[in-house]
Protein backbone atom coordinates (compact mmCIF):
# COMPACT_ATOMS: atom_id res chain seq x y z
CA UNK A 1 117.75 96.43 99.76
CA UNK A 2 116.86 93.02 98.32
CA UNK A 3 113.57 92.14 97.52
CA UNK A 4 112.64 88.65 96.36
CA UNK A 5 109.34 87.62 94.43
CA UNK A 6 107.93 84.57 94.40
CA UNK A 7 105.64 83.51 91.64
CA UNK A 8 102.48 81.38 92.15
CA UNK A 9 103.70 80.53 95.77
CA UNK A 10 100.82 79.71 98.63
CA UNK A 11 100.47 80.90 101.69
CA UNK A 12 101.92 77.57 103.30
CA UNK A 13 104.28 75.90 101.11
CA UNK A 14 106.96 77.32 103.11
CA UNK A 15 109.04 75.37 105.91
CA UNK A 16 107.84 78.79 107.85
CA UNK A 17 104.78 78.82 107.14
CA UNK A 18 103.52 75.38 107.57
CA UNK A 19 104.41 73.89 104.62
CA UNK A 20 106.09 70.12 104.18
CA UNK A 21 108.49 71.83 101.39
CA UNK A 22 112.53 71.87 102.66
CA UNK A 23 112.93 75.93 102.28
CA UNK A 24 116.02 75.51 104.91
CA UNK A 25 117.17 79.23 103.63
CA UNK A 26 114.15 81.08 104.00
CA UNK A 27 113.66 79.21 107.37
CA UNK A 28 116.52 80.46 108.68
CA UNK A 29 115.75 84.11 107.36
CA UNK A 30 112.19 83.96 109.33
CA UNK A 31 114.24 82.44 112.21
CA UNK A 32 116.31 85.45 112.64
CA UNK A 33 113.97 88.07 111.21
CA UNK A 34 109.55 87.88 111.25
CA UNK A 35 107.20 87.15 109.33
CA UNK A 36 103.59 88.70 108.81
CA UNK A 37 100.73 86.51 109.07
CA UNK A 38 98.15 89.15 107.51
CA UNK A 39 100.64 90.01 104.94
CA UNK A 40 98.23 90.47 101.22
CA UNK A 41 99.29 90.55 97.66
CA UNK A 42 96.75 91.94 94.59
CA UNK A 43 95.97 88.20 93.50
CA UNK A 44 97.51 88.13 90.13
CA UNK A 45 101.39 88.68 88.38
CA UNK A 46 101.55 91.95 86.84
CA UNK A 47 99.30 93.72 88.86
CA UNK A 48 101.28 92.46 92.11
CA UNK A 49 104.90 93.38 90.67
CA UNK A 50 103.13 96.83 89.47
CA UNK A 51 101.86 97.63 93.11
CA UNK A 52 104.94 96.33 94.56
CA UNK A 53 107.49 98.51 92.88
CA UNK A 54 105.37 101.21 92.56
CA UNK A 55 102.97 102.02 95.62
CA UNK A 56 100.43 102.40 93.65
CA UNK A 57 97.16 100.08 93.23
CA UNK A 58 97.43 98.55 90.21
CA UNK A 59 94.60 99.73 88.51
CA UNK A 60 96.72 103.55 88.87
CA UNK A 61 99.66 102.34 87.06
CA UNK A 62 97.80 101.39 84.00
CA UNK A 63 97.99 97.25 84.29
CA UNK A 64 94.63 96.57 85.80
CA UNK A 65 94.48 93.19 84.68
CA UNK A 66 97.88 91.96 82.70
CA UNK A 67 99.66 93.23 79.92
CA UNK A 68 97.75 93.58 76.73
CA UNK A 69 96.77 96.75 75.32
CA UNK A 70 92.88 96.96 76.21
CA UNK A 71 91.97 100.73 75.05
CA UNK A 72 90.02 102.21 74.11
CA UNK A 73 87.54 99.95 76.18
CA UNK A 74 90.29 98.23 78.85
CA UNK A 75 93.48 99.40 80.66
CA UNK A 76 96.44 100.10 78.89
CA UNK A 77 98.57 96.82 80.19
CA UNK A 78 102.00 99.13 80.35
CA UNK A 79 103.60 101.19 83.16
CA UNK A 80 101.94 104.45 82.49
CA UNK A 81 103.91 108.39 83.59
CA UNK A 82 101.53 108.56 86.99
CA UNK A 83 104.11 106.25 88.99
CA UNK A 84 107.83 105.40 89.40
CA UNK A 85 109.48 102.73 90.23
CA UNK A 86 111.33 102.24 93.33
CA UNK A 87 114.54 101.78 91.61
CA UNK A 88 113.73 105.45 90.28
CA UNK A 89 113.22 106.67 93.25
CA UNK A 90 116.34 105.48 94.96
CA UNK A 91 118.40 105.52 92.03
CA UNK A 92 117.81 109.72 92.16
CA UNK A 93 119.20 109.42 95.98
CA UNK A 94 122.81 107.23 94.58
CA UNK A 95 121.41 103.42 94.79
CA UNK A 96 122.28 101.29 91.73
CA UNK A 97 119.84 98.86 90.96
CA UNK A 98 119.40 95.24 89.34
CA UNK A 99 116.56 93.39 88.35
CA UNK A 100 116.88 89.51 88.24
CA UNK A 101 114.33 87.38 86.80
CA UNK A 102 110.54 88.14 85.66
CA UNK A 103 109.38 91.96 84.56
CA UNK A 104 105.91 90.82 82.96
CA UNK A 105 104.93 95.09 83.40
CA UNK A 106 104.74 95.73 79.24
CA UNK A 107 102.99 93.76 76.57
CA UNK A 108 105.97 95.19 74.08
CA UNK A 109 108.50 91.96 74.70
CA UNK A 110 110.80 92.52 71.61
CA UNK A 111 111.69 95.94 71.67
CA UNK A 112 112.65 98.17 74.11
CA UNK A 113 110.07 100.53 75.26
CA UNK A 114 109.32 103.41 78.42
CA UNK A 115 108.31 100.32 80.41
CA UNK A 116 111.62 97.78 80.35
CA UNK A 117 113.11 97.90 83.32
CA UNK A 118 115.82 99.85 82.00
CA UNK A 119 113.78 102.72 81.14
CA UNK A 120 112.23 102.15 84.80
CA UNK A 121 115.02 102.84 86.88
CA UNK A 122 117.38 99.33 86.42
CA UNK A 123 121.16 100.12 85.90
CA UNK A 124 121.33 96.10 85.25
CA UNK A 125 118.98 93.49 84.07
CA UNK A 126 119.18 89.80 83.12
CA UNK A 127 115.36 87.99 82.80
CA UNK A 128 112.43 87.50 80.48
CA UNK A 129 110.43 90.35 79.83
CA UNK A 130 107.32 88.31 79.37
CA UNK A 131 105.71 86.37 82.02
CA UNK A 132 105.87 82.63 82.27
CA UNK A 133 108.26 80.49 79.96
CA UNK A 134 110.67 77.40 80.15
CA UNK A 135 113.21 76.91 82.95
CA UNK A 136 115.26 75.39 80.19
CA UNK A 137 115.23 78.37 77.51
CA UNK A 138 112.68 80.59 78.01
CA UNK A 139 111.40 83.07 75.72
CA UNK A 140 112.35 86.90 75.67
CA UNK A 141 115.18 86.27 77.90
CA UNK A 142 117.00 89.36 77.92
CA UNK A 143 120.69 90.85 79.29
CA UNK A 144 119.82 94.96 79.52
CA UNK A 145 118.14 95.40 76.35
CA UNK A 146 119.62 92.84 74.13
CA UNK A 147 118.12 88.83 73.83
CA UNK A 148 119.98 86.39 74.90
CA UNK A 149 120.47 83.72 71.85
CA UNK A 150 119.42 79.99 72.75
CA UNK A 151 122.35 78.96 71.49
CA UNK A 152 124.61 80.75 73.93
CA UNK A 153 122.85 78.74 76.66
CA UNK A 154 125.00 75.59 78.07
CA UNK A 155 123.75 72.58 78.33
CA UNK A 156 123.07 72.51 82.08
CA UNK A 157 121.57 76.00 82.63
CA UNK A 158 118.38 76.60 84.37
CA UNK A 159 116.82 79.87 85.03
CA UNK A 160 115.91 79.76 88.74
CA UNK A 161 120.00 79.49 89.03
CA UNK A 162 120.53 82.20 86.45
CA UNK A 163 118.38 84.60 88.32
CA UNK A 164 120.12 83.76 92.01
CA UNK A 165 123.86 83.33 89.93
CA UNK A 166 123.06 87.23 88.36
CA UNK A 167 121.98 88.74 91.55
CA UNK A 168 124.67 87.19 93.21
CA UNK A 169 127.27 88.58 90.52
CA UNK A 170 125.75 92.54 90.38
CA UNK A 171 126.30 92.33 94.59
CA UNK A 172 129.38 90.83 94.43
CA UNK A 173 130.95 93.53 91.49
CA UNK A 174 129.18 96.58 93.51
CA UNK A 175 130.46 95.89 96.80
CA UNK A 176 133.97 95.64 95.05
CA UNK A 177 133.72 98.70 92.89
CA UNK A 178 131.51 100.96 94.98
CA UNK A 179 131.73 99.42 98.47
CA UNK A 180 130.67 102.83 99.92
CA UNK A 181 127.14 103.00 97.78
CA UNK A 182 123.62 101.72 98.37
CA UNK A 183 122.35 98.91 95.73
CA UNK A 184 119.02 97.44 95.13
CA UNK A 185 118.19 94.09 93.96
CA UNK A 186 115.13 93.08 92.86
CA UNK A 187 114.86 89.20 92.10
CA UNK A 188 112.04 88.07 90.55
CA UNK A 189 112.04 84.31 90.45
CA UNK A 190 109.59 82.19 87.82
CA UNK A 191 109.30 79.54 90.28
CA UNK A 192 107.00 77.69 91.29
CA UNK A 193 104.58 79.17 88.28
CA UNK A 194 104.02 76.21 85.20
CA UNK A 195 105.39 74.90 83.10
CA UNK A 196 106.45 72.24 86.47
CA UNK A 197 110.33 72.60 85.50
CA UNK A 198 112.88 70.67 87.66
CA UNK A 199 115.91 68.96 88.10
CA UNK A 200 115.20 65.33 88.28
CA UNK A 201 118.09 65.23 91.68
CA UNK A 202 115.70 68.07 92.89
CA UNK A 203 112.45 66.07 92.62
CA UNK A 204 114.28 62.62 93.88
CA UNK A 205 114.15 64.14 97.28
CA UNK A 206 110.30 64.23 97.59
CA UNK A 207 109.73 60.62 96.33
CA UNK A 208 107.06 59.77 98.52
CA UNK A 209 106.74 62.97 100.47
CA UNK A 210 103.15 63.58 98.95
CA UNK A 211 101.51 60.10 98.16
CA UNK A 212 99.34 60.87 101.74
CA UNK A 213 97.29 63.27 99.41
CA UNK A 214 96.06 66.56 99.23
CA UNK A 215 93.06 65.80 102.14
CA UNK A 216 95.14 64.79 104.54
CA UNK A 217 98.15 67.29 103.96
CA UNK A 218 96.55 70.40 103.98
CA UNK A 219 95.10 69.19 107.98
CA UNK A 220 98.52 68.56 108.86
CA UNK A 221 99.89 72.04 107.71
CA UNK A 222 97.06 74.11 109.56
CA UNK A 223 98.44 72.54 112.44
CA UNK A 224 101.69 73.57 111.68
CA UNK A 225 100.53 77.01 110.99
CA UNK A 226 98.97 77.06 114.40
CA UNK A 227 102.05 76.30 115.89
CA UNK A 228 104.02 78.04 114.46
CA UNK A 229 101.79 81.09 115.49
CA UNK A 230 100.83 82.29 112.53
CA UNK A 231 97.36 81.48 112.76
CA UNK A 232 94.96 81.58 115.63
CA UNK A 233 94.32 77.99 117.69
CA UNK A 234 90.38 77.52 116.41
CA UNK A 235 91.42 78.46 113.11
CA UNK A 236 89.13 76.62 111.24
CA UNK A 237 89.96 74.45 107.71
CA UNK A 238 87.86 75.49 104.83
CA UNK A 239 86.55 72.35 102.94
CA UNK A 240 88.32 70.72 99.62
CA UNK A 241 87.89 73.00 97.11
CA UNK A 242 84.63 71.96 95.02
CA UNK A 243 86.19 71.15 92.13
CA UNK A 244 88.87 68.35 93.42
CA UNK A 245 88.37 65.39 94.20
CA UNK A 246 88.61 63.68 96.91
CA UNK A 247 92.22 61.91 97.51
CA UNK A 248 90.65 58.67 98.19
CA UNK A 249 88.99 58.86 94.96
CA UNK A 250 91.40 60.28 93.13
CA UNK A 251 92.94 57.92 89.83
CA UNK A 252 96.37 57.92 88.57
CA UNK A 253 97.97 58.99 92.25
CA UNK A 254 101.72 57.80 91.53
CA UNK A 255 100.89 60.94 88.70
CA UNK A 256 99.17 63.28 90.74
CA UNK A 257 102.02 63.27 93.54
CA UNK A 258 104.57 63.32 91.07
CA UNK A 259 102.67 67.09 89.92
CA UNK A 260 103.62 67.80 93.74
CA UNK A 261 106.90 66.33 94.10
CA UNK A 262 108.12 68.58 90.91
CA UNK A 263 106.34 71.48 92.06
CA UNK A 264 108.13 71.23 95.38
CA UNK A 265 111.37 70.89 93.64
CA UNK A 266 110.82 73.82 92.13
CA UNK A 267 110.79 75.93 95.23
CA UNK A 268 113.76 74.65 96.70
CA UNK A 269 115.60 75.47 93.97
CA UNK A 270 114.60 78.55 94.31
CA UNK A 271 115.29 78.37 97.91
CA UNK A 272 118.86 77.40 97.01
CA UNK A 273 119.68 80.52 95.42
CA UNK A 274 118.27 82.74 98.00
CA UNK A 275 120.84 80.68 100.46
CA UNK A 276 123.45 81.66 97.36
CA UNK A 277 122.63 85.17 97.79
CA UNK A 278 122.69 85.20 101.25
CA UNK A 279 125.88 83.93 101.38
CA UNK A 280 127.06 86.52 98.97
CA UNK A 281 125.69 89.11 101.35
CA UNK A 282 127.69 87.26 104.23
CA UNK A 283 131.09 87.87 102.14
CA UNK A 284 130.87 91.05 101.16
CA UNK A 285 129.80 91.81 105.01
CA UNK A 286 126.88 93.53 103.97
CA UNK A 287 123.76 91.13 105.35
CA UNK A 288 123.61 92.68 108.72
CA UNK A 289 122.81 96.22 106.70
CA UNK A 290 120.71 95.02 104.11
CA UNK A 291 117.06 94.64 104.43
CA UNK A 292 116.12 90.65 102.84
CA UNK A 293 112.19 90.32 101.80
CA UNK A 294 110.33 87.65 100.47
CA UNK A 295 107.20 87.18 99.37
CA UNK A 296 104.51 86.03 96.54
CA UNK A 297 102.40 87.25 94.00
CA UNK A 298 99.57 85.64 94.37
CA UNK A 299 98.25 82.49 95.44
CA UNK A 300 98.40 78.96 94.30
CA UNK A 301 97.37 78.43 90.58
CA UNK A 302 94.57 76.49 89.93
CA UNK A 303 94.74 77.05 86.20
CA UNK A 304 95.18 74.03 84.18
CA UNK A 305 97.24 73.20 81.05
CA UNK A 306 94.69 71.60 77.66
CA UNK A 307 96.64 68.27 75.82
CA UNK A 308 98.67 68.91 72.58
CA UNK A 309 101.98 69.35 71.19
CA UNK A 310 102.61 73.03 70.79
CA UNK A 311 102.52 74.10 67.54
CA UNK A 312 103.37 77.04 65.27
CA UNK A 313 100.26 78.73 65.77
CA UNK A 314 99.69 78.04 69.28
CA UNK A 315 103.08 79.68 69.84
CA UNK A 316 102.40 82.67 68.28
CA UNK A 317 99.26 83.67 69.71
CA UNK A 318 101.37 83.10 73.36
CA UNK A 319 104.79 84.07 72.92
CA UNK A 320 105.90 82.32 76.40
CA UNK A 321 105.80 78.92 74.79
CA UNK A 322 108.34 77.30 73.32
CA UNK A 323 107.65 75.50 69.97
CA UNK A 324 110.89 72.72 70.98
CA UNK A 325 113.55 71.74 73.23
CA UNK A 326 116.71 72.77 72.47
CA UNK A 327 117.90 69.43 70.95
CA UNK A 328 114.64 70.04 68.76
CA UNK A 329 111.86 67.67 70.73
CA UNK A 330 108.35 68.49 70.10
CA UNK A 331 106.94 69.70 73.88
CA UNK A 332 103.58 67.67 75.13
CA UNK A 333 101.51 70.04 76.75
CA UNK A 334 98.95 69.49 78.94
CA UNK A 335 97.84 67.75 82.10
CA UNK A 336 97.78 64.08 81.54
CA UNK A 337 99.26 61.46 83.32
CA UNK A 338 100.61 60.10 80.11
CA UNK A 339 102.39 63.23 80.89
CA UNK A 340 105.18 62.96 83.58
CA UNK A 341 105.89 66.75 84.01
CA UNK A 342 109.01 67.98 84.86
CA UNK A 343 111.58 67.44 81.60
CA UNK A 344 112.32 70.62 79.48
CA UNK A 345 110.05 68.59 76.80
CA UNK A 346 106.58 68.74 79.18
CA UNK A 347 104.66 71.49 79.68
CA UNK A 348 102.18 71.04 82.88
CA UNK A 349 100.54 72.30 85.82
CA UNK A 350 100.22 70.87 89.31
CA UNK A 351 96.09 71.08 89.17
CA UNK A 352 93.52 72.90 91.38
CA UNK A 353 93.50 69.41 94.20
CA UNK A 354 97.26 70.73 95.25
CA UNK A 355 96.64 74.40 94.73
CA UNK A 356 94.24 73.92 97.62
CA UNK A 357 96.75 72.25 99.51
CA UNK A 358 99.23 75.17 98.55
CA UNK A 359 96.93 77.63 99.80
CA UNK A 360 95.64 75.91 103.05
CA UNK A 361 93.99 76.50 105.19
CA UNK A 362 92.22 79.38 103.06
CA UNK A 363 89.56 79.04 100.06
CA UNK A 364 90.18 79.74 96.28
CA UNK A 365 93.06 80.58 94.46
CA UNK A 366 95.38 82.55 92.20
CA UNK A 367 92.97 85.36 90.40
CA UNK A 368 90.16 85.42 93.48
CA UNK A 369 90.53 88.01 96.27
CA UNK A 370 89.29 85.07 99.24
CA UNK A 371 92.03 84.23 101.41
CA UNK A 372 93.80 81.49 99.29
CA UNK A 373 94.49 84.32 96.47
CA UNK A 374 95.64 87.36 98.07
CA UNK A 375 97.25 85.75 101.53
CA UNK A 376 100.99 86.18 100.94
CA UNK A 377 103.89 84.50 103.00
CA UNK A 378 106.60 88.13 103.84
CA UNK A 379 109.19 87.23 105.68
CA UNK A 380 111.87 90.46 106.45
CA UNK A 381 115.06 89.73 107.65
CA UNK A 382 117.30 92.89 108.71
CA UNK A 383 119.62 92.32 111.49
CA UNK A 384 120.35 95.78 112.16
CA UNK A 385 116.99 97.22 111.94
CA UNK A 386 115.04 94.05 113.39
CA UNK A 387 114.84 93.76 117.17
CA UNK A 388 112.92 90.58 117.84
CA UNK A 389 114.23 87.88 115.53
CA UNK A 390 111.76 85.18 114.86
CA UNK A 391 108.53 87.29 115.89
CA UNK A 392 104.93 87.08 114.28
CA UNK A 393 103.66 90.40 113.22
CA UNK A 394 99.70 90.06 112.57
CA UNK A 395 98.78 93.64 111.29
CA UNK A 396 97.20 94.11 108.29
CA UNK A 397 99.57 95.36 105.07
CA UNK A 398 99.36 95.06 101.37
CA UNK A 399 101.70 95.57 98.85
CA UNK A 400 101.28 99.37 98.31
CA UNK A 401 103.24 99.43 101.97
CA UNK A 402 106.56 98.37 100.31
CA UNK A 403 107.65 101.52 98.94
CA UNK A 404 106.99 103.36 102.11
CA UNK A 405 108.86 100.68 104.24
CA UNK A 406 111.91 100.86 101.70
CA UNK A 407 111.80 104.47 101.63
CA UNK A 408 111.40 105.21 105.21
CA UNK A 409 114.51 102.66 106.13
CA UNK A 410 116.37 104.47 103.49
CA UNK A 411 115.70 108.03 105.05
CA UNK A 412 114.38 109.23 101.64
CA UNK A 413 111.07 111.31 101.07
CA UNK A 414 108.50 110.11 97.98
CA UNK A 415 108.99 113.04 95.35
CA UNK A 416 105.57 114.94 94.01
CA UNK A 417 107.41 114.71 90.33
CA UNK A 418 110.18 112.53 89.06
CA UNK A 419 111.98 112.24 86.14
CA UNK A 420 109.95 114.71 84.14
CA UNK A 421 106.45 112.94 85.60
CA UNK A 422 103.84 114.33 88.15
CA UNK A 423 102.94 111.43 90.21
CA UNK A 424 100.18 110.47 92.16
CA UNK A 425 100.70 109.87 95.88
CA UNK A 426 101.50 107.02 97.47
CA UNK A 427 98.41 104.69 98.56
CA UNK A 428 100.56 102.77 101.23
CA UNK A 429 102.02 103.14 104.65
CA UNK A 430 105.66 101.74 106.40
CA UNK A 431 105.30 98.79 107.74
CA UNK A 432 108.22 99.55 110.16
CA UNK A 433 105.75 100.44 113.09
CA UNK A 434 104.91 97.21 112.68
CA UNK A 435 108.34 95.31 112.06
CA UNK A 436 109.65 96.98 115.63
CA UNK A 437 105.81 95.95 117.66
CA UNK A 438 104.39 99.51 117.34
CA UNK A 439 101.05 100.62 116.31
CA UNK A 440 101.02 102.67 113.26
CA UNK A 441 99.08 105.72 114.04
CA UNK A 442 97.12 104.82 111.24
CA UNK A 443 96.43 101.05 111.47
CA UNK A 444 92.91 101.46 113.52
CA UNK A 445 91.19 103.48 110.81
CA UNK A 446 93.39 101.80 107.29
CA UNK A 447 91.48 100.04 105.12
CA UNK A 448 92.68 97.73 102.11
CA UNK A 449 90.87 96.81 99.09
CA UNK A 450 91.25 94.31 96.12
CA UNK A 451 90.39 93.84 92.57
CA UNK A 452 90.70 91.19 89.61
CA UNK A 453 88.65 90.67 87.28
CA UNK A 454 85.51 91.53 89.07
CA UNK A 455 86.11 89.86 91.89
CA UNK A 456 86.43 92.46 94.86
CA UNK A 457 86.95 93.22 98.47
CA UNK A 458 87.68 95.72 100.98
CA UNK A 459 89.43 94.92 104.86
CA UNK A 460 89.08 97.12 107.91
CA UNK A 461 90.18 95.99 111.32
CA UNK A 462 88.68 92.45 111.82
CA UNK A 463 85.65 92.88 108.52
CA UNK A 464 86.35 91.93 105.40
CA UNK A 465 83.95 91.90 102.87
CA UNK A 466 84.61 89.79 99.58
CA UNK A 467 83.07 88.59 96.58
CA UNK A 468 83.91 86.23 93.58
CA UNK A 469 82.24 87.92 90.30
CA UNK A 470 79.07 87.87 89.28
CA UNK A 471 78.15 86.93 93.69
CA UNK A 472 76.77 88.74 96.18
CA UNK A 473 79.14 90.29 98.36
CA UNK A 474 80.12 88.03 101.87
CA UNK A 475 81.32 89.22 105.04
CA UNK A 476 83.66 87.80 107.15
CA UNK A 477 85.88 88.54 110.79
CA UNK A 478 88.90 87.47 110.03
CA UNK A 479 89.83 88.08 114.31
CA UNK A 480 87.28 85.25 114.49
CA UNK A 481 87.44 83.48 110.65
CA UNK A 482 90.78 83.71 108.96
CA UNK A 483 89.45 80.89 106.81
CA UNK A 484 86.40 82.73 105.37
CA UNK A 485 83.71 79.94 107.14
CA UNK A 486 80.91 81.29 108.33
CA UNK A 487 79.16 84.81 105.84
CA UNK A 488 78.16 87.34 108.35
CA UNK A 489 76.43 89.32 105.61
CA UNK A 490 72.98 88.54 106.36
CA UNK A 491 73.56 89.60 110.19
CA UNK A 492 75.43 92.45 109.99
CA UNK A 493 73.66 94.68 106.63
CA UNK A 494 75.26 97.96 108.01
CA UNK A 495 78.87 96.26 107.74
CA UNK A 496 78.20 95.41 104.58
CA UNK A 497 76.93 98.81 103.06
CA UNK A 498 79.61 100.72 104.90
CA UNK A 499 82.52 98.92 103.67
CA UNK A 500 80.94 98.36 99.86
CA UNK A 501 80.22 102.21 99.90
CA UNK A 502 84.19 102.32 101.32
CA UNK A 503 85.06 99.66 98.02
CA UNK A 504 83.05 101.84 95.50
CA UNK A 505 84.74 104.99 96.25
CA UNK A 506 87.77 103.37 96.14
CA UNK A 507 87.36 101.62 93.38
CA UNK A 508 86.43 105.51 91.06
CA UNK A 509 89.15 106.83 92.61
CA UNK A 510 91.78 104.46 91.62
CA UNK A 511 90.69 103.84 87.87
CA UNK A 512 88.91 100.80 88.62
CA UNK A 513 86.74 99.85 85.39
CA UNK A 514 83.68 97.88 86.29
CA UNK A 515 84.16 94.30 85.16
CA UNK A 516 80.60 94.03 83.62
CA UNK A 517 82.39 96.61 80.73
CA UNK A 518 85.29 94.91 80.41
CA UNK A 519 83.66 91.65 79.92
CA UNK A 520 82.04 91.74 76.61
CA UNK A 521 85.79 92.82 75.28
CA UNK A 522 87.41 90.05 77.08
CA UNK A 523 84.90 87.67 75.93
């Protein structure tokens, strides 16, 4: 079992999925594999890697928002004893596991606690315990339970490669000394989330690729999408996101495409090392019996980076940043173009214009539960267990439905109590059903629902309703809308009360805490 995480990836950035990014190693994996067009994430980093390795909503593992300790008024921000991870579970049935890359599940970075990965189930880790940082030398990095000193770093390292060069390694030394044993890798990448990190050969190759702007790409990649199949033919294209400007008017554009071009390098670097540890798979004969998945954990950020050198103080109060380079450079932060991001001494984001573009055709972004935050590229590749290489799959999952999938391919049964814990059940289903063209017995009465930060939403069949915090609630048929175009909410009031009554008793089941509580705290 491999499972790959994205971070801050859209829906169609991918050479898969419509995007004008060279993914050649994914492609080929979607080539010979699927992909799910309807596939959904939880909109946000730690709540989408808790509901991923757990099964659980996020809200029922105790990280309903990220990782700071929020009680008595907020969630805890930790892994709490109601779930395990799926390393725990399969570790209990003889899988070793390995976790490359991001954790970003505890707000306790220094010292090991119940919720580093290995207390959660990882006989190997290598990555940063806290969420984003520098390719370069990011903070917290971490080998098991011990950091990793700066100084041991050479001069050429990069962490996208150090996360595909570990996983690579741990598959390589089990297949030699237990050849006859399950393993589990789960590599979490940091790209393409800020700060926009690259290799300046990885950005030369998109000189130019972007200067047609934002407008005019994201028209060419719905097309792409529709051809592809992944979308329906009168999908529609939601409008520039309010905020940006229009391309035409845009100032500074050698800037803004260079935000793009380094952005883009980013993910095929990342791409890169998947093709490494595919390859790996290849030698050690075991990619025709492993199950490959990608995906993202949320949508495209929009979030922007303020002007300044980082400082002292500015460091402590966010422990990801790095005060200086490691030949002692100050670090410019912020989104300027006197700012040319993509040196270990910047510190920038791409801006909300090409999040839009990242998460075309759909509205909104990282954090919102609209289309353009939740929709998640999946691609599963699985030669022995996938039929129909290079299908489309469009039913309806979410991220709870991992656990189930990996369990049910594994022939293992989700425990009542683990490790000394009573657990609460899963919330998911297997998505194998679907991988193989079945109908899962339950996928005509399933509903899904979504939560960040007040902004909500709940899916069955074609309705979804949504709403961005403090709005009404809108309703939408995705059969008819994928792109969230046209509210249905005034026409169809009995929809709408059915599926918020569905949300709200959801929602106080699953330790939702009403936002308008929260708030004030935040605030």
């Amino acid at each position: 079992m491999v499972v790959i995480l994205a971070d801050d990836l859209g829906f169609s950035d991918l050479g898969s999925y419509g995007g004008d990014i060279d993914t050649p190693n994914l492609d080929r994996l979607a080539r010979s594999g699927l992909r799910l067009s309807n596939f959904y994430n939880t909109a946000k980093c730690s709540p989408s890697r808790a509901s991923l390795l757990t099964g659980l909503h996020p809200h029922q593992t105790g990280i309903g928002i990220l990782v700071k300790d929020q009680r008595p008024w907020g969630y805890p921000g930790t892994l709490n004893d109601r779930c395990v991870t799926m390393a725990e579970v399969l570790g209990a049935h003889g899988y070793r596991s390995h976790l490359s890359g991001k954790w970003h599940l505890t707000g306790n970075f220094n010292e090991p606690d119940g919720a580093w990965p290995t207390e959660r189930g990882f006989d190997g880790f290598f990555g940063t315990i806290a969420g984003a940082g520098s390719y370069f030398a990011p903070a917290t990095l971490t080998r098991d339970e011990e950091p990793v000193p700066e100084s041991s770093l050479p001069d050429d390292w990069f962490y996208t490669d150090a996360i595909s060069d570990a996983t690579s390694s741990f598959i390589s030394r089990h297949c030699e000394d237990s050849p006859d044993k399950p393993f589990f890798c789960y590599v979490a990448y940091t790209a393409p989330h800020w700060p926009l990190h690259a290799k300046e050969e990885d950005v030369d190759r998109y000189r130019g690729r972007f200067d047609a702007g934002w407008d005019a790409l994201r028209s060419t990649r719905l097309d792409r999408l529709i051809s592809q199949g992944i979308l329906a033919p009168d999908c529609g294209l939601s409008g520039r996101d309010p905020l940006a400007e229009p391309w035409d008017e845009a100032s500074h554009k050698q800037w803004q495409a260079r935000r793009m071009e380094v952005y883009a390098a980013q993910v095929t670097r990342m791409d890169a090392g998947i093709g490494q540890i595919v390859h790996t798979l290849e030698r050690q004969g075991q990619l025709d019996n492993t199950i490959v998945i990608f995906l993202s954990d949320n949508g495209g950020s929009a979030e922007s980076q303020p002007v300044g050198i980082i400082d002292d103080a500015m460091a402590q109060r966010l422990p990801a940043l790095n005060r200086r380079t490691r030949s002692g450079e100050p670090i410019q932060r912020g989104d300027s173009p006197a700012i040319s991001p993509g040196p270990e001494n910047t510190w920038a984001s791409y801006g909300r214009a090409w999040s839009n573009l990242s998460n075309a055709p759909f509205r909104e972004h990282k954090s919102f539960v609209h289309e353009g935050g939740i929709a998640a590229p999946f691609i599963a590749h699985w030669p022995d267990g996938i039929r129909d290489g290079g299908v489309v799959r469009d039913t309806p999952h979410q991220l709870t439905d991992l656990m189930p999938t990996i369990l049910e391919a594994a022939g293992i049964t989700y425990p009542h109590s683990l490790l000394g814990r009573d657990l609460l059940p899963l919330e998911g289903v297997s998505m194998l059903p679907t991988w193989h063209g079945l109908t899962h017995e339950s996928s005509g009465s399933r509903m899904l629902f979504w939560e960040h930060l007040g902004n909500a939403a709940a899916r069955y069949g074609a309705w979804k309703l949504v709403r961005t915090y403090p709005g009404d609630w809108e309703l939408y048929n995705l059969e008819q809308d994928r792109s969230e175009l046209c509210d249905l909410a005034s026409q169809y009031p009995d929809v709408v009360n059915d599926l918020r009554t569905a949300y709200e008793q959801w929602a106080a089941r699953c330790g939702v805490i009403p936002f308008d509580q929260l708030q004030p705290h935040l605030a």
